[in-house]
PDB file of N, CA and C in Angstrom:
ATOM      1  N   UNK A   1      -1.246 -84.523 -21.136  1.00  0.00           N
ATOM      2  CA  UNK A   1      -0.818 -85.767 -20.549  1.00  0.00           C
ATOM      3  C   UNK A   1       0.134 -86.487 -21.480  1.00  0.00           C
ATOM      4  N   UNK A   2       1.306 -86.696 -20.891  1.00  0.00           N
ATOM      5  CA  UNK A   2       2.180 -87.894 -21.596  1.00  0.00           C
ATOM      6  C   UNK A   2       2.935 -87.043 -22.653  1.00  0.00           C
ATOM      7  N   UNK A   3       4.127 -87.339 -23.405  1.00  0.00           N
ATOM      8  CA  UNK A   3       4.435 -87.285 -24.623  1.00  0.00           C
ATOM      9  C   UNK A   3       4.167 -88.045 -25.522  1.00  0.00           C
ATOM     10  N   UNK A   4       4.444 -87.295 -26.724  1.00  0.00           N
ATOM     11  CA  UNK A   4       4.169 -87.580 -28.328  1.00  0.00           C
ATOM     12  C   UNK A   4       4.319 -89.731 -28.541  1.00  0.00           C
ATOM     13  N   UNK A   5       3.110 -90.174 -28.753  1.00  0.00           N
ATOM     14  CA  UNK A   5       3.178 -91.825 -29.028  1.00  0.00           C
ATOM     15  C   UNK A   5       3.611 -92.255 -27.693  1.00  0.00           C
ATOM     16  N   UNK A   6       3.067 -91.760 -26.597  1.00  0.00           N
ATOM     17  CA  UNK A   6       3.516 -92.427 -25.063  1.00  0.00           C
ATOM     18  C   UNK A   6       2.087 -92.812 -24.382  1.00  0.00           C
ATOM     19  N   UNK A   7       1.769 -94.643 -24.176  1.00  0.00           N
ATOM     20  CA  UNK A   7       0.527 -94.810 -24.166  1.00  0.00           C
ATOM     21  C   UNK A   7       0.434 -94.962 -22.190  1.00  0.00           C
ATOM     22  N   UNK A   8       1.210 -95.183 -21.787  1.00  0.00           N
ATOM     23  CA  UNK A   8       1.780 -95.669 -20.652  1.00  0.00           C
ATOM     24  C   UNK A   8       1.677 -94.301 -19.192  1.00  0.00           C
ATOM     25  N   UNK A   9       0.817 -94.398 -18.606  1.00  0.00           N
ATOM     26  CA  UNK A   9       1.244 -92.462 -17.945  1.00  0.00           C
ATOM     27  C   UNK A   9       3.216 -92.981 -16.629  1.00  0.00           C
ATOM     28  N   UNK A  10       3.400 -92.177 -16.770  1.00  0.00           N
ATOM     29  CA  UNK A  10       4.508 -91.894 -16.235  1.00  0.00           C
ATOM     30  C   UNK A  10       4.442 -91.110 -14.698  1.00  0.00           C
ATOM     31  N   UNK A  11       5.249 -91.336 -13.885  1.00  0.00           N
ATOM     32  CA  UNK A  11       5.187 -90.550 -12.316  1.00  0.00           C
ATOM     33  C   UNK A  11       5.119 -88.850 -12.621  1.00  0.00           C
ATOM     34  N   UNK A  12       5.284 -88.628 -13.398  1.00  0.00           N
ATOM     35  CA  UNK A  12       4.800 -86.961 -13.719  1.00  0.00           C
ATOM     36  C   UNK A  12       3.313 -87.120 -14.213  1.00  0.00           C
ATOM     37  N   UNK A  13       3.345 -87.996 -14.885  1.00  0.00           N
ATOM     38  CA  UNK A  13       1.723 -87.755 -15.471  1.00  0.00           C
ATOM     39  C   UNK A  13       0.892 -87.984 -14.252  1.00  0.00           C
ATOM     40  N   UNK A  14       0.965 -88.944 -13.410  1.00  0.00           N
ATOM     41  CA  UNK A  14       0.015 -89.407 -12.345  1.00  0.00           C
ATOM     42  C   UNK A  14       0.515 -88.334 -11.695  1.00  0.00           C
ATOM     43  N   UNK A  15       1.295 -87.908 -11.262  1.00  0.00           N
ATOM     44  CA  UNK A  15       1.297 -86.405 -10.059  1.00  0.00           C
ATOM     45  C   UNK A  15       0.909 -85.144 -10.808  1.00  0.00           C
ATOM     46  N   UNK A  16       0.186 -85.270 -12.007  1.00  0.00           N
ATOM     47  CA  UNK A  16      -0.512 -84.091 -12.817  1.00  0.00           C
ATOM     48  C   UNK A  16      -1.875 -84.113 -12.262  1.00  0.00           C
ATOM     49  N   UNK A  17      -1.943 -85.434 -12.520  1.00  0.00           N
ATOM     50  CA  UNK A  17      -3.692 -85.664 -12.614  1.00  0.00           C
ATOM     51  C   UNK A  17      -3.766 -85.940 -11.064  1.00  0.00           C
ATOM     52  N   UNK A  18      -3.208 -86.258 -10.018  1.00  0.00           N
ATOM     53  CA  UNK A  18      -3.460 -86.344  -8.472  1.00  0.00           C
ATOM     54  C   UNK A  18      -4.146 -85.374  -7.765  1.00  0.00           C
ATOM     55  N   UNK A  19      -4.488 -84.390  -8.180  1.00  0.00           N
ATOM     56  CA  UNK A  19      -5.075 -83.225  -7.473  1.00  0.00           C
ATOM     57  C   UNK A  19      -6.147 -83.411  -8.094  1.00  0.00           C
ATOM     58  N   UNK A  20      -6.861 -83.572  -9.241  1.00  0.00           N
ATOM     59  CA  UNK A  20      -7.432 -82.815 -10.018  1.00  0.00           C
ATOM     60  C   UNK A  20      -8.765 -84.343  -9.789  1.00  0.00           C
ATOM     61  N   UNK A  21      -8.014 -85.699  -9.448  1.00  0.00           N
ATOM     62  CA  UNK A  21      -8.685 -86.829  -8.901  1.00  0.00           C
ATOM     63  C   UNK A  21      -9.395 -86.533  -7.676  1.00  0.00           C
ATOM     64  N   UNK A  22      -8.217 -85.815  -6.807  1.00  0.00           N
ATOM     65  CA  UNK A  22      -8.613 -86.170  -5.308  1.00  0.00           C
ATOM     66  C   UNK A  22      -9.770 -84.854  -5.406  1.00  0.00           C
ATOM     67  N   UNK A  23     -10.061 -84.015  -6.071  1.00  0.00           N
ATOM     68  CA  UNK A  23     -10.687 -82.955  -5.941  1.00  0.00           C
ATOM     69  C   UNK A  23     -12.687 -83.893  -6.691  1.00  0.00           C
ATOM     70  N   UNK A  24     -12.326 -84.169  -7.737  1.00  0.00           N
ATOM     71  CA  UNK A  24     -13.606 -85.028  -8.490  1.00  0.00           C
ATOM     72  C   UNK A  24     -13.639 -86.215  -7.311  1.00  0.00           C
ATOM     73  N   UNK A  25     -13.198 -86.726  -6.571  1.00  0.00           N
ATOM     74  CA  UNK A  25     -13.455 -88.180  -5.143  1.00  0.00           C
ATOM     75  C   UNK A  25     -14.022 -86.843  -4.631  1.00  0.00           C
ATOM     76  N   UNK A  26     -13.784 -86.148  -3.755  1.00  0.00           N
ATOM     77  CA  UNK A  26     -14.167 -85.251  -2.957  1.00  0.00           C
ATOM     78  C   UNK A  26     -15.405 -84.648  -2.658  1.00  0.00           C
ATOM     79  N   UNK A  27     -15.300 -83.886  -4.752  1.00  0.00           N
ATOM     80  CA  UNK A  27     -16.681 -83.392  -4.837  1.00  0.00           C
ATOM     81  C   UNK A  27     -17.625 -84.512  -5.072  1.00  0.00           C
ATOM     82  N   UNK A  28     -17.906 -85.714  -5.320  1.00  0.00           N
ATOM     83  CA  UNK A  28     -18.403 -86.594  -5.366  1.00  0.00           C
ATOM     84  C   UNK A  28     -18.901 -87.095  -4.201  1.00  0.00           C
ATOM     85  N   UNK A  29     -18.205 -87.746  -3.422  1.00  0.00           N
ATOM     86  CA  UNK A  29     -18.932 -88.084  -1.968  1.00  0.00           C
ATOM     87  C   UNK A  29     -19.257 -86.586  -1.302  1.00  0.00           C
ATOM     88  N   UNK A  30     -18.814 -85.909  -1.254  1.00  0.00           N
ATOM     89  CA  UNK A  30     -19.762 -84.559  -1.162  1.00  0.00           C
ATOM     90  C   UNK A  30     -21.196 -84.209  -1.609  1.00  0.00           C
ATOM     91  N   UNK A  31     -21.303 -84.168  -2.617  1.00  0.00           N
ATOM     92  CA  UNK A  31     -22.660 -84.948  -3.718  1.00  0.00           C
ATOM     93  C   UNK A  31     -23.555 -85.252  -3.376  1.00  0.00           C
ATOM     94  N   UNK A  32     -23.115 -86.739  -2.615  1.00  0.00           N
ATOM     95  CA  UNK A  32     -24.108 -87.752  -2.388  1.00  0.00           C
ATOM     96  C   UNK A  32     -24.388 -87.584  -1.184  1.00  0.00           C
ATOM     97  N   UNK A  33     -24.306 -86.190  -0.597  1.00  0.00           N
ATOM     98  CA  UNK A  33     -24.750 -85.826   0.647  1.00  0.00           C
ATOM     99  C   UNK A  33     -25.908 -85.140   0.568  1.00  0.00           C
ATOM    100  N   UNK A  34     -26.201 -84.666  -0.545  1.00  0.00           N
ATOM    101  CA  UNK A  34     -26.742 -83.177  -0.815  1.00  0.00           C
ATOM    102  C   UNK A  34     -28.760 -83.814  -0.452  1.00  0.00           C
ATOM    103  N   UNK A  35     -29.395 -82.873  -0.122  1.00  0.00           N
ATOM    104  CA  UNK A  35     -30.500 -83.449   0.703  1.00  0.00           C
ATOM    105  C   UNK A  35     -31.321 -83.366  -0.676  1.00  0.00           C
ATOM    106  N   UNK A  36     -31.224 -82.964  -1.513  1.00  0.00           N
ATOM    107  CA  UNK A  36     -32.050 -82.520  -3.076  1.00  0.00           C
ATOM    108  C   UNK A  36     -32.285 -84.562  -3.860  1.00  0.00           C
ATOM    109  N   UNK A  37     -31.213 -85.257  -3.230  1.00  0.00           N
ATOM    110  CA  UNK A  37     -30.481 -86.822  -3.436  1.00  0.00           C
ATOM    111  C   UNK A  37     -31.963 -87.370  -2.648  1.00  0.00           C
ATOM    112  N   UNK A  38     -33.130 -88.076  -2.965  1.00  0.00           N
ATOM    113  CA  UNK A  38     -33.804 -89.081  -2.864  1.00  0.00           C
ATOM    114  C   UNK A  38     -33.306 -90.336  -2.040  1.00  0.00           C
ATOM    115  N   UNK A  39     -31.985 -90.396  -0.940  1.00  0.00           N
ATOM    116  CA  UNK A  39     -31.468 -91.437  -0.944  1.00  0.00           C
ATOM    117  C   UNK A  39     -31.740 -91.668   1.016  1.00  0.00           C
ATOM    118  N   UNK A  40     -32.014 -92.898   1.245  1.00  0.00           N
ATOM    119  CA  UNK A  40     -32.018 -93.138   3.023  1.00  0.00           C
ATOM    120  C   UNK A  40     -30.481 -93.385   3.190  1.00  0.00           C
ATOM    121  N   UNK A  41     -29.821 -92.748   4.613  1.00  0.00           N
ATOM    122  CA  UNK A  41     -28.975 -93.070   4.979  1.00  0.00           C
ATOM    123  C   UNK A  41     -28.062 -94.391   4.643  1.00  0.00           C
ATOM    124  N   UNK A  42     -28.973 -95.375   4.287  1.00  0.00           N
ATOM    125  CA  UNK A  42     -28.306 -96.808   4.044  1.00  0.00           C
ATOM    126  C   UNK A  42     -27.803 -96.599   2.451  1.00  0.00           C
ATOM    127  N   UNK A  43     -28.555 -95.687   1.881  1.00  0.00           N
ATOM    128  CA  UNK A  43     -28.739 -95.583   0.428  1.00  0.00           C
ATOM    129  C   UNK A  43     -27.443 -95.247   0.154  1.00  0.00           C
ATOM    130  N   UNK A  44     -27.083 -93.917   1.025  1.00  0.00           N
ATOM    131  CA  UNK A  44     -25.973 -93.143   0.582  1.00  0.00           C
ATOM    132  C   UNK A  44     -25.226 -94.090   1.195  1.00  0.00           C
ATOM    133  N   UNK A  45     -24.627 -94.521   2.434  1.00  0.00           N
ATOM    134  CA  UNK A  45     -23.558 -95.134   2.809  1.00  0.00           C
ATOM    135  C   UNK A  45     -22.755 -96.233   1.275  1.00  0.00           C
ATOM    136  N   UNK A  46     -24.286 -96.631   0.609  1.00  0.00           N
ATOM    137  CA  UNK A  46     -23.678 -97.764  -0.236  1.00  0.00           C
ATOM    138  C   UNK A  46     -22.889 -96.681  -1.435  1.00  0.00           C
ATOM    139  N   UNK A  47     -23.883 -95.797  -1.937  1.00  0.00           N
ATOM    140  CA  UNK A  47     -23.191 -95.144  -2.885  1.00  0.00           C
ATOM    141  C   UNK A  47     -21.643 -94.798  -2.787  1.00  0.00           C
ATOM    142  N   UNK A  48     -21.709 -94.419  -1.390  1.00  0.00           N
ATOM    143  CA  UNK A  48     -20.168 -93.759  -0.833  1.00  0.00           C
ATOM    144  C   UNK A  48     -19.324 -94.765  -1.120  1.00  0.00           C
ATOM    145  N   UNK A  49     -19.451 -96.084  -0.908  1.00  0.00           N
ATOM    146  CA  UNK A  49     -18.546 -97.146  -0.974  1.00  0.00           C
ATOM    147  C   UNK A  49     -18.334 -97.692  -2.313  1.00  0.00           C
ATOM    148  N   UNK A  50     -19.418 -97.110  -3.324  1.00  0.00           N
ATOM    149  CA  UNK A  50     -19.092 -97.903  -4.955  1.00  0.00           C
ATOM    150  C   UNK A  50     -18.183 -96.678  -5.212  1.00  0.00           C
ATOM    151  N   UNK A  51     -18.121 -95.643  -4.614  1.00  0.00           N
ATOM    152  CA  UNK A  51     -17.410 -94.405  -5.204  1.00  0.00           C
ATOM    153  C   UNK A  51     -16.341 -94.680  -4.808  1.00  0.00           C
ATOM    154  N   UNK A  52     -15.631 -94.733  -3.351  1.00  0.00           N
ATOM    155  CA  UNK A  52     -14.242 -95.490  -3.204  1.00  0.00           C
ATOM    156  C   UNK A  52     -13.923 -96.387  -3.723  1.00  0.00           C
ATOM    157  N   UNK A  53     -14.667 -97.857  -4.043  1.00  0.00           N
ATOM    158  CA  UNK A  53     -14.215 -98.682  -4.967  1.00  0.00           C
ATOM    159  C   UNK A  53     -13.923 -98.279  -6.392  1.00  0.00           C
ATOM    160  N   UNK A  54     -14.493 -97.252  -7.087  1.00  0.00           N
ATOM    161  CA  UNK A  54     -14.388 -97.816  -8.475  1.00  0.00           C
ATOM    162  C   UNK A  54     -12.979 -96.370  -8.369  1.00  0.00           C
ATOM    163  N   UNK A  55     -12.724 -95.985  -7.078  1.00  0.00           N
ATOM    164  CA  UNK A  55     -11.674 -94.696  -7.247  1.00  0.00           C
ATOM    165  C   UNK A  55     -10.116 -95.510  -6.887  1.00  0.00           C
ATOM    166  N   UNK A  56     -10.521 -96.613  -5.604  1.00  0.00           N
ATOM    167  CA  UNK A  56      -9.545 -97.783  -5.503  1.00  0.00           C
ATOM    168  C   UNK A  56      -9.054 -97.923  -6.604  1.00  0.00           C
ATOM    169  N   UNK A  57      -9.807 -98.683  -7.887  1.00  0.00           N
ATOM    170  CA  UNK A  57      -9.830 -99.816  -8.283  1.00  0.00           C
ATOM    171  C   UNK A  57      -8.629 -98.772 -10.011  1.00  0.00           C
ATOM    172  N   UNK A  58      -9.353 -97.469  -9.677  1.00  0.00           N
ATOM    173  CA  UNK A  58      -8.874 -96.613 -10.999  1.00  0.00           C
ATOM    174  C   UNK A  58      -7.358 -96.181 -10.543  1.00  0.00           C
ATOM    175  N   UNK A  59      -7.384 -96.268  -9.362  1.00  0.00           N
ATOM    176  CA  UNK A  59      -6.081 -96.081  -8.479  1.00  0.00           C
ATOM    177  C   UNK A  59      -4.469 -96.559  -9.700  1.00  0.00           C
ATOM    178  N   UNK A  60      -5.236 -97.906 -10.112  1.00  0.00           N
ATOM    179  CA  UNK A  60      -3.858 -98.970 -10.329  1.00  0.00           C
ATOM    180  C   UNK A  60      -4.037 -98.904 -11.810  1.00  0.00           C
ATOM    181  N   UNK A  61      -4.581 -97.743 -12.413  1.00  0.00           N
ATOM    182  CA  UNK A  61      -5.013 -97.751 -13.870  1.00  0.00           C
ATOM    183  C   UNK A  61      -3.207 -96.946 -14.352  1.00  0.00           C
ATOM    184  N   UNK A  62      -2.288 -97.318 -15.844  1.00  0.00           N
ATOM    185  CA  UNK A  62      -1.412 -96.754 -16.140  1.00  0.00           C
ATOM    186  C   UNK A  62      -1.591 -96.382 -17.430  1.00  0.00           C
ATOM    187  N   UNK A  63      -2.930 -96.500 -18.057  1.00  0.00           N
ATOM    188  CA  UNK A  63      -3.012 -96.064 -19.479  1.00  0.00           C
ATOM    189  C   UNK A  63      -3.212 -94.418 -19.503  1.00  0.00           C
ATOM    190  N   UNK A  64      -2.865 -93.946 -20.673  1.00  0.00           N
ATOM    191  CA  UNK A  64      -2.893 -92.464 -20.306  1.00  0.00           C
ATOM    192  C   UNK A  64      -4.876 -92.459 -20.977  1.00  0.00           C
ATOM    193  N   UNK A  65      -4.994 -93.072 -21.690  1.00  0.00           N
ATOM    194  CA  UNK A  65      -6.256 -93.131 -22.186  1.00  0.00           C
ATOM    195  C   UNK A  65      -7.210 -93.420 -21.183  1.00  0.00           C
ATOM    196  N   UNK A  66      -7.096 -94.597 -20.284  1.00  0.00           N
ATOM    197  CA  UNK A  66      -7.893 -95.057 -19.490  1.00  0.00           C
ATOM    198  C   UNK A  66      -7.982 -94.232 -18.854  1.00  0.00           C
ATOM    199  N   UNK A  67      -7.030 -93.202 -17.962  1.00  0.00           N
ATOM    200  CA  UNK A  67      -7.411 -92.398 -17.106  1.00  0.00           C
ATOM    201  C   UNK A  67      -7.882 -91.418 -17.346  1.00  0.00           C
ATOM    202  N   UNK A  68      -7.829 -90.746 -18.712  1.00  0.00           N
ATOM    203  CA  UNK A  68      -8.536 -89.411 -19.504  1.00  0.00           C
ATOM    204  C   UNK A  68     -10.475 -90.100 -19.186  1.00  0.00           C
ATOM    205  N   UNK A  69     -10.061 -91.260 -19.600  1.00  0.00           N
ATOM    206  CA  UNK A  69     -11.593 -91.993 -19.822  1.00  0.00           C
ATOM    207  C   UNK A  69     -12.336 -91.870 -18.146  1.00  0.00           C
ATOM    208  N   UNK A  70     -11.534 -92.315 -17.562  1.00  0.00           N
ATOM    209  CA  UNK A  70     -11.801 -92.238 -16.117  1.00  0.00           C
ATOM    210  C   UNK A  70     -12.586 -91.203 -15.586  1.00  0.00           C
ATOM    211  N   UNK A  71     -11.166 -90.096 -15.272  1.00  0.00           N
ATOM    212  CA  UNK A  71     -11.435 -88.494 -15.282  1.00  0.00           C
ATOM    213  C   UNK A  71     -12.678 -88.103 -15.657  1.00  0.00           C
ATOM    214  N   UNK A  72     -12.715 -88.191 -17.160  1.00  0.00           N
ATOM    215  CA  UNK A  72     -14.290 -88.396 -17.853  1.00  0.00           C
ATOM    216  C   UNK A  72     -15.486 -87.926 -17.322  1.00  0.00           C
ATOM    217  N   UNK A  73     -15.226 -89.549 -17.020  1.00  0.00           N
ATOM    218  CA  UNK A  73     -16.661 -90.352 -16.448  1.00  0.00           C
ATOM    219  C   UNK A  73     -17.244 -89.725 -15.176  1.00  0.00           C
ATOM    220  N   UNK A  74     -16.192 -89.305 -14.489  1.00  0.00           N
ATOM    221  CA  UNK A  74     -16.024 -88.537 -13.056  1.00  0.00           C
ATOM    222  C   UNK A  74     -16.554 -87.670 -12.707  1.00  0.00           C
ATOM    223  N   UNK A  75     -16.398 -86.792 -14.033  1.00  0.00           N
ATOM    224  CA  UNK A  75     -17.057 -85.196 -13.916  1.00  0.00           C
ATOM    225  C   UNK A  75     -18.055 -85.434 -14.798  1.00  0.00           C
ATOM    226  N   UNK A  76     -18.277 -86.146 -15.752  1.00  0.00           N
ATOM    227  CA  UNK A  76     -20.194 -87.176 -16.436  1.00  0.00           C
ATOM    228  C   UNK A  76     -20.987 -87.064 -14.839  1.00  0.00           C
ATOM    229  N   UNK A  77     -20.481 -88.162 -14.063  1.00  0.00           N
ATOM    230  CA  UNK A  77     -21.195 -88.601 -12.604  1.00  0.00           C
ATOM    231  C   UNK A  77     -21.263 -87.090 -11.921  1.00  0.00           C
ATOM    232  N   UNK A  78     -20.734 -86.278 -11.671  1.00  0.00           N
ATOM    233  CA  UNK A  78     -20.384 -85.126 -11.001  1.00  0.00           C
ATOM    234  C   UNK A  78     -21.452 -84.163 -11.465  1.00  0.00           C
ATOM    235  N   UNK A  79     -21.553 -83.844 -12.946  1.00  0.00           N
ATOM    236  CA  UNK A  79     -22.481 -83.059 -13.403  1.00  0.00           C
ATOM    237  C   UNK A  79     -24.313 -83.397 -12.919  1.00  0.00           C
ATOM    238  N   UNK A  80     -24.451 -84.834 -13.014  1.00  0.00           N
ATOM    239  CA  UNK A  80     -26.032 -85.062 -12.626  1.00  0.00           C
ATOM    240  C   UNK A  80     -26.132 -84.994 -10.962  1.00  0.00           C
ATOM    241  N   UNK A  81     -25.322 -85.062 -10.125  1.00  0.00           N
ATOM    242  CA  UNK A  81     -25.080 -84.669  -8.880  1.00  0.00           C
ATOM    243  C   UNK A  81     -24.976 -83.503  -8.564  1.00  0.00           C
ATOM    244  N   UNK A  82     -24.430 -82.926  -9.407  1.00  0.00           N
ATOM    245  CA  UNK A  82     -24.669 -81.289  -8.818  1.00  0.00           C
ATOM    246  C   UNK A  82     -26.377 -80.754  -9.160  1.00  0.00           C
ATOM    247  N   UNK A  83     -26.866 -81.417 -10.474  1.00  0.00           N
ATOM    248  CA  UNK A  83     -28.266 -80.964 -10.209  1.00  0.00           C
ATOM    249  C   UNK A  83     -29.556 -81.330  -9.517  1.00  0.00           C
ATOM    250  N   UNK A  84     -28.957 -82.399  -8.338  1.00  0.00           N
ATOM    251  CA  UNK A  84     -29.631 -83.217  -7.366  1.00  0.00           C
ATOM    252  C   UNK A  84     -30.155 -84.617  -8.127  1.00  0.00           C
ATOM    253  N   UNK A  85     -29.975 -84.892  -9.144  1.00  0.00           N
ATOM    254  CA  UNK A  85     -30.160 -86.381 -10.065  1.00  0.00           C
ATOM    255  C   UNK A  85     -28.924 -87.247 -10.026  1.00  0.00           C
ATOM    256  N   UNK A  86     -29.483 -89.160  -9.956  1.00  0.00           N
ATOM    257  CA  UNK A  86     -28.302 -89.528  -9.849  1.00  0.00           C
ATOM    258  C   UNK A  86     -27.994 -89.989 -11.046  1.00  0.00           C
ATOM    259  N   UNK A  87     -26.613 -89.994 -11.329  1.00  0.00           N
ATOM    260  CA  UNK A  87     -26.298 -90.706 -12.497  1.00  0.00           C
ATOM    261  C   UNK A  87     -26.834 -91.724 -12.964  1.00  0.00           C
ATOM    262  N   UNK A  88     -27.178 -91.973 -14.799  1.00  0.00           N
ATOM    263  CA  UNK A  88     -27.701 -92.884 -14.432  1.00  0.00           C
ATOM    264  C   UNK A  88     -26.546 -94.490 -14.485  1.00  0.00           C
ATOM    265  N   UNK A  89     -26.532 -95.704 -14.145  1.00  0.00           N
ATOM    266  CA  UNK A  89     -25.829 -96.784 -14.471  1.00  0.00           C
ATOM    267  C   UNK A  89     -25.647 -97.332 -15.381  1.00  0.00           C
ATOM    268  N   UNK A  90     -26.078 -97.408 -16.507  1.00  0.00           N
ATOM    269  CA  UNK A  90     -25.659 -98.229 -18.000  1.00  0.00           C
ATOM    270  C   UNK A  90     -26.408 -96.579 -18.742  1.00  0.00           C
ATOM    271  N   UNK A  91     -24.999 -96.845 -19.589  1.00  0.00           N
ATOM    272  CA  UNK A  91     -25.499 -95.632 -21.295  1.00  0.00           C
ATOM    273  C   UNK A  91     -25.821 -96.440 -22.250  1.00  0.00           C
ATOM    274  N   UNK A  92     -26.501 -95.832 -23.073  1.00  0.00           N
ATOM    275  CA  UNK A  92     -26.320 -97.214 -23.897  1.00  0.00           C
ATOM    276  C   UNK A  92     -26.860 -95.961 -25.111  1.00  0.00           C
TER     277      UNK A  92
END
């Protein structure tokens, strides 16, 4: 991502990482389908919607850091979902 001392991502950098987003959104609300998930219908609907928001919200992110951080976090959340556990909300 980015060149050498470039903190800023650039329209190549965001059309690098565009697939590789829409694929981690995807497998994610995919996820939170999975019947192994403890969750009532109302449960998941909400989950589905913090997952579009915080994917909205990463939408308008231009740091090349922030979005590595992002990305991250994405496939962090992704990994306890694939083994039917939900992520948990604060690390600490």
């Amino acid at each position: 991502m980015g060149g050498k001392g470039v903190i800023w991502a650039t329209a190549e950098d965001l059309a690098k990482n565009r697939g590789k987003v829409l694929s981690l959104y995807r497998q994610i609300l995919r996820s939170l389908n999975s019947p192994e998930l403890s969750l009532s219908f109302a449960a998941r609907l909400t989950r589905k919607a913090e997952v579009r928001g915080m994917f909205w919200v990463g939408s308008d992110e231009r740091s090349l850091h922030n979005i590595a951080d992002l990305i991250d976090a994405a496939e962090y959340s992704l990994s306890f979902l694939k083994k039917g556990e939900l992520p948990p909300r604060y690390i600490t």
